[in-house]
N, C-alpha and C. Protein backbone atom coordinates (compact mmCIF):
# COMPACT_ATOMS: atom_id res chain seq x y z
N UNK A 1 -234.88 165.74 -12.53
CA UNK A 1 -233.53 166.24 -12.71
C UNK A 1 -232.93 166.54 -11.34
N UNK A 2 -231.42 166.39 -11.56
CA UNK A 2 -231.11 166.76 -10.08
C UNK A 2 -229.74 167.71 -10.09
N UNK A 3 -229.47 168.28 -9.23
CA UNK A 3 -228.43 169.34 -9.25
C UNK A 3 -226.92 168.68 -8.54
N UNK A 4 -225.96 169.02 -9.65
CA UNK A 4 -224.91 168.56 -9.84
C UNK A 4 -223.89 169.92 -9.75
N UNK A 5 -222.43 169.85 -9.22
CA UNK A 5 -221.77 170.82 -9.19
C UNK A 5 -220.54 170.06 -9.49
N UNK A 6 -219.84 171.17 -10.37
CA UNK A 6 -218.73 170.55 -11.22
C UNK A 6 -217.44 171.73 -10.65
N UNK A 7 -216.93 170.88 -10.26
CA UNK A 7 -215.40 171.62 -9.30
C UNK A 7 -214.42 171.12 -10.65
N UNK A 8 -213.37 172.39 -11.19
CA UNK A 8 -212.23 172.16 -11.96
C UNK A 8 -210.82 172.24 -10.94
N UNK A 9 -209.75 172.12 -11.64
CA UNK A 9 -208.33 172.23 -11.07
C UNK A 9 -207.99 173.27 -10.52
N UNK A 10 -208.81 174.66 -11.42
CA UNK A 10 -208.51 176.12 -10.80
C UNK A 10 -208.92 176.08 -10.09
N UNK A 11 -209.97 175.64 -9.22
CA UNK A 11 -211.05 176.01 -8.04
C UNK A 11 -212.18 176.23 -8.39
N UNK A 12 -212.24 177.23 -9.50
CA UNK A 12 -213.78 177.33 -10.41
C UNK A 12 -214.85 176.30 -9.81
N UNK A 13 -216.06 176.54 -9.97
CA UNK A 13 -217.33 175.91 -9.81
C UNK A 13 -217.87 176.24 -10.54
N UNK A 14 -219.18 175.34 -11.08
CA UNK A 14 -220.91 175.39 -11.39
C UNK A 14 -221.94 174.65 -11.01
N UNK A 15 -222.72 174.96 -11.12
CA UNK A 15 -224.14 174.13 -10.90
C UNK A 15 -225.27 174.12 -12.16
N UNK A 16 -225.33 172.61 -12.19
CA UNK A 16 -225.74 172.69 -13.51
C UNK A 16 -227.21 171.43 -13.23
N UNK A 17 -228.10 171.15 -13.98
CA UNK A 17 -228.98 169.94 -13.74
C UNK A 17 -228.85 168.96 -14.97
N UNK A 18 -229.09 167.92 -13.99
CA UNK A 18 -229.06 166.96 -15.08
C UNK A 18 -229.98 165.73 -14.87
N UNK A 19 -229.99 164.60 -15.57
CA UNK A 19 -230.95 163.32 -15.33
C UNK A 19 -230.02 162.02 -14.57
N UNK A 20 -228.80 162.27 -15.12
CA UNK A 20 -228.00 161.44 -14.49
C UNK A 20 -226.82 161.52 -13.90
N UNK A 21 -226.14 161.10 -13.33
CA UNK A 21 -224.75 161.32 -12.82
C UNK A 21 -223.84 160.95 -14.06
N UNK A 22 -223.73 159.98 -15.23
CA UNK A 22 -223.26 159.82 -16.17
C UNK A 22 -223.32 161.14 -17.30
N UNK A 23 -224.64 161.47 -17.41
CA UNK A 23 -224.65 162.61 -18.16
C UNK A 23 -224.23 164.01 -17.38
N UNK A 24 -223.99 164.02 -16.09
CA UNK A 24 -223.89 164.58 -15.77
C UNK A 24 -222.07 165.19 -15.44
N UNK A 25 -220.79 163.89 -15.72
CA UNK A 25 -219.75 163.69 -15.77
C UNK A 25 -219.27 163.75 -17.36
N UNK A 26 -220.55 163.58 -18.21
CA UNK A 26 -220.00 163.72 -19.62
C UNK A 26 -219.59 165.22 -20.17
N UNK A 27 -220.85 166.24 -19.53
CA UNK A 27 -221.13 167.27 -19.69
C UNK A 27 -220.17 168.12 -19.29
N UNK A 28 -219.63 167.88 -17.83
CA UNK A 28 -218.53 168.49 -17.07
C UNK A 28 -216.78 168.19 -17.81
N UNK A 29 -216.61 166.64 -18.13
CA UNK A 29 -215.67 166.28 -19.07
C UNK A 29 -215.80 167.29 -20.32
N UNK A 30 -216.86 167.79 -20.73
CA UNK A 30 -216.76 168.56 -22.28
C UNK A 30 -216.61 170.18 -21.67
N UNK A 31 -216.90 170.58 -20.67
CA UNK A 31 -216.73 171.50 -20.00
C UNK A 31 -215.20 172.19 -19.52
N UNK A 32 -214.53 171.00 -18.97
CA UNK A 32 -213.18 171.01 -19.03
C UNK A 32 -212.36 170.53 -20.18
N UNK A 33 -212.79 170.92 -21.10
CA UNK A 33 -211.79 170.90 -22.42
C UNK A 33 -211.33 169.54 -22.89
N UNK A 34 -212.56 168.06 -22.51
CA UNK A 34 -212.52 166.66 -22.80
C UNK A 34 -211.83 165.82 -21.89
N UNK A 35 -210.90 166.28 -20.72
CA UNK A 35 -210.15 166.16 -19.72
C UNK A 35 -211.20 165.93 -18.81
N UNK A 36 -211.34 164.86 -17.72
CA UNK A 36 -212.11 164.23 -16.46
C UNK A 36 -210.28 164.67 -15.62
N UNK A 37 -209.22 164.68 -15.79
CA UNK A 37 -208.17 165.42 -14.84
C UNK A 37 -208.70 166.25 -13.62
N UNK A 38 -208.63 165.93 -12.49
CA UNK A 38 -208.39 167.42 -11.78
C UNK A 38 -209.90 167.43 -11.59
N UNK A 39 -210.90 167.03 -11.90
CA UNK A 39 -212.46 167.35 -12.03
C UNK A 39 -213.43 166.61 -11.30
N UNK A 40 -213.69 167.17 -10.41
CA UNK A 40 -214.92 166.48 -9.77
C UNK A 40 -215.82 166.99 -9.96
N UNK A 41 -217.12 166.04 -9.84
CA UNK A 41 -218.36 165.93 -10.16
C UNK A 41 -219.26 165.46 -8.61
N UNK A 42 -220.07 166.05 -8.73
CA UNK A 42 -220.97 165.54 -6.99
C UNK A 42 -222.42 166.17 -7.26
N UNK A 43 -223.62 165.30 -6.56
CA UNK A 43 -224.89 165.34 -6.67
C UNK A 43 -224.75 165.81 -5.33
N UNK A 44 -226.12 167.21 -5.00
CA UNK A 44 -226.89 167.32 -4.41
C UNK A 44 -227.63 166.11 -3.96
N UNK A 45 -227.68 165.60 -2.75
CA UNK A 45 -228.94 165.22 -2.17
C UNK A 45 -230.42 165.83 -1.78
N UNK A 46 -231.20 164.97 -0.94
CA UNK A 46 -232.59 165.73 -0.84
C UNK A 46 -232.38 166.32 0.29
N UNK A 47 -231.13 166.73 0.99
CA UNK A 47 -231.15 167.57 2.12
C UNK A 47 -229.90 168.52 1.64
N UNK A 48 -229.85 168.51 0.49
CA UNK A 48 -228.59 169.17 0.13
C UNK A 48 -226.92 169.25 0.36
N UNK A 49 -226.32 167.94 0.92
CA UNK A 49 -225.73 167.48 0.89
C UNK A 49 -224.70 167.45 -0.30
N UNK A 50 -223.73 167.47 -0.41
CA UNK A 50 -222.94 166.84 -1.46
C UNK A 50 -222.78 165.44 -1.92
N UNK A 51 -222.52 164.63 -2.58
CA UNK A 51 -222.52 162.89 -2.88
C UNK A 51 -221.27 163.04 -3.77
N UNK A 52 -220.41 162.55 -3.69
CA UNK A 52 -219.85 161.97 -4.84
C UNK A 52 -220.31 161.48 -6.22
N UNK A 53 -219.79 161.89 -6.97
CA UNK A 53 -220.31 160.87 -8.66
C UNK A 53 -218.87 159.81 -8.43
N UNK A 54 -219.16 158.94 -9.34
CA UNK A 54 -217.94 157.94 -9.32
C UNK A 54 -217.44 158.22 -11.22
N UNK A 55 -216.07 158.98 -11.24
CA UNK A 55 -215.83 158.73 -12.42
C UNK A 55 -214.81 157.18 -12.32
N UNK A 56 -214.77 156.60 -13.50
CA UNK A 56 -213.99 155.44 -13.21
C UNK A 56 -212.15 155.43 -13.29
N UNK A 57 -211.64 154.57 -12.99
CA UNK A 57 -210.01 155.35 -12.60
C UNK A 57 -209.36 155.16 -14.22
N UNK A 58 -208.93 156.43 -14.19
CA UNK A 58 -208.46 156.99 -15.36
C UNK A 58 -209.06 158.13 -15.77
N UNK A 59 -210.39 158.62 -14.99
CA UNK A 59 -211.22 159.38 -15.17
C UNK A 59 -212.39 158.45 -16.68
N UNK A 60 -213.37 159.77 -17.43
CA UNK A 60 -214.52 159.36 -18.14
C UNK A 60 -213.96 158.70 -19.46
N UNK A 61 -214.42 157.87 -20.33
CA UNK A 61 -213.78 157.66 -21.78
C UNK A 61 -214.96 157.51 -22.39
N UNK A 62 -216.36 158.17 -22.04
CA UNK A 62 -217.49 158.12 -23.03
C UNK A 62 -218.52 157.20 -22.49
N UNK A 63 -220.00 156.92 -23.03
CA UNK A 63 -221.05 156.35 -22.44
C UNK A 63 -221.16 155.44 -23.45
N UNK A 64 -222.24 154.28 -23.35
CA UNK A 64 -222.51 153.42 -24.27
C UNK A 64 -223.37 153.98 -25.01
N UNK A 65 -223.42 153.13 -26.17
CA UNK A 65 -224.69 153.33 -27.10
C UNK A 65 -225.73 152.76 -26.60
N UNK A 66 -226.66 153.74 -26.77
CA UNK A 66 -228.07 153.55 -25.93
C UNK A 66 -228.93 152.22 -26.90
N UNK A 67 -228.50 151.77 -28.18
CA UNK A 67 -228.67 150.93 -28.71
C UNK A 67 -228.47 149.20 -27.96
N UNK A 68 -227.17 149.37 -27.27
CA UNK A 68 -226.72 148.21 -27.19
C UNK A 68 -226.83 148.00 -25.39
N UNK A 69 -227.67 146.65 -25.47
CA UNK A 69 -228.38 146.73 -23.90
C UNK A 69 -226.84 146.27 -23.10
N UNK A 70 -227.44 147.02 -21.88
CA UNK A 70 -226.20 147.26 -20.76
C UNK A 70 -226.38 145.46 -20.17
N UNK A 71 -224.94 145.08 -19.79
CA UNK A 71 -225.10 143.73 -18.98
C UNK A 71 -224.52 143.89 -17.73
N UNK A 72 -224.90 143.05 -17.04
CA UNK A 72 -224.62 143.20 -15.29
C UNK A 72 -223.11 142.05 -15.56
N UNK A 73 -222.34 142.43 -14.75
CA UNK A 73 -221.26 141.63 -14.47
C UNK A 73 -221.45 139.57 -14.39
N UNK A 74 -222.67 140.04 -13.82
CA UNK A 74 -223.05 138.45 -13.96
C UNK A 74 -223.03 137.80 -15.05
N UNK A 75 -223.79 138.43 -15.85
CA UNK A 75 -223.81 138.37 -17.08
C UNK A 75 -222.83 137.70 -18.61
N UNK A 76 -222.00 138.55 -17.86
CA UNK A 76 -220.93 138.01 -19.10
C UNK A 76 -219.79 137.01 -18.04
N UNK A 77 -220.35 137.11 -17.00
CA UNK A 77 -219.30 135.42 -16.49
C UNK A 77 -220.11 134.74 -17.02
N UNK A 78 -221.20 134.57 -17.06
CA UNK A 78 -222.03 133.26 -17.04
C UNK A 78 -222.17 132.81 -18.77
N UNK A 79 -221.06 134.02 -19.45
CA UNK A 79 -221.01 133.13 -20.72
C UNK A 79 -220.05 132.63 -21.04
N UNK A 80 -218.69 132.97 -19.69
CA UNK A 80 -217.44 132.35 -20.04
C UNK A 80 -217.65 130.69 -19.10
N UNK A 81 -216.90 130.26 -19.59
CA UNK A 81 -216.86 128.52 -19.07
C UNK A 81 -215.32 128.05 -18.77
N UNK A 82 -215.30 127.67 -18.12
CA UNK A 82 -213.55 126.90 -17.58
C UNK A 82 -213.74 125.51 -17.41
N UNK A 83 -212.91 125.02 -18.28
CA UNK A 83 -212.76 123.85 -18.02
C UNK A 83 -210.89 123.11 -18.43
N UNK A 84 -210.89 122.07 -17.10
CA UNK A 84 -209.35 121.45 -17.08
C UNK A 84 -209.33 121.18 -18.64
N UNK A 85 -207.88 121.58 -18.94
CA UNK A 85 -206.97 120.73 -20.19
C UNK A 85 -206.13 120.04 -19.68
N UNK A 86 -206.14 118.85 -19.83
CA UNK A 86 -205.05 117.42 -19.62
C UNK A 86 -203.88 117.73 -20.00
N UNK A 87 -202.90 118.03 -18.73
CA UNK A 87 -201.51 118.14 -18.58
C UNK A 87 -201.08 119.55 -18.83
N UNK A 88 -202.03 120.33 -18.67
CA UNK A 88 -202.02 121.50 -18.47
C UNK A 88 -201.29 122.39 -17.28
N UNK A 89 -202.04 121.70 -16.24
CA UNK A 89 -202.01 122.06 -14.88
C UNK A 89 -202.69 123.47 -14.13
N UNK A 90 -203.49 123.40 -14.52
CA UNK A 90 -204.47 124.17 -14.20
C UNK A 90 -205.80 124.57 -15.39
N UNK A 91 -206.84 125.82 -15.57
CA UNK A 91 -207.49 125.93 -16.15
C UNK A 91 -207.83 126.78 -17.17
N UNK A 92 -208.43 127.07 -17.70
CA UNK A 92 -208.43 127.93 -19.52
C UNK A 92 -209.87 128.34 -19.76
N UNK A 93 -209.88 129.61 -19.81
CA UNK A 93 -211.10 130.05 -20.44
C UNK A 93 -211.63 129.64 -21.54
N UNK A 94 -212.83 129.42 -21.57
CA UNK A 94 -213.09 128.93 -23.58
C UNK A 94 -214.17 129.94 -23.78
């Protein structure tokens, strides 16, 4: 586990532990009243440092289902395909 500190809009702080930086931005999002607004999130390092968490822009909208396996970006290009359509003038996802 690692120690995480959750800064709100008022200034307020905590320090809280967690396993991940995801669970650790979910927790803080439910903390601030479902709102990622205004809220940062940052890991302790092993020298005690601050780190950034990365929420994504728009702030958090929830985690996946731990059911459904995660894919790497590669991933789902390599199931799209492009190819020319005649008199098109240029190309088309299929």
């Amino acid at each position: 586990m690692e120690r995480y500190k959750f800064t709100f809009a008022d200034g307020s702080s905590t320090e809280e532990l967690y396993d991940s930086d995801n669970e650790a931005i979910v927790a803080a999002t439910a903390l601030n009243g479902g709102s990622s607004r205004d809220l940062y999130v940052q890991r302790y390092d092993h020298r005690g440092s601050l780190l950034p968490t990365k929420l994504p822009p728009g702030g958090h909208r929830g985690t996946r289902c731990a059911k459904i396996p995660a894919t790497s970006a590669v991933d789902r290009v390599a199931h799209v395909s492009t190819v020319a359509e005649p008199g098109a003038g240029g190309l088309r996802g299929v």
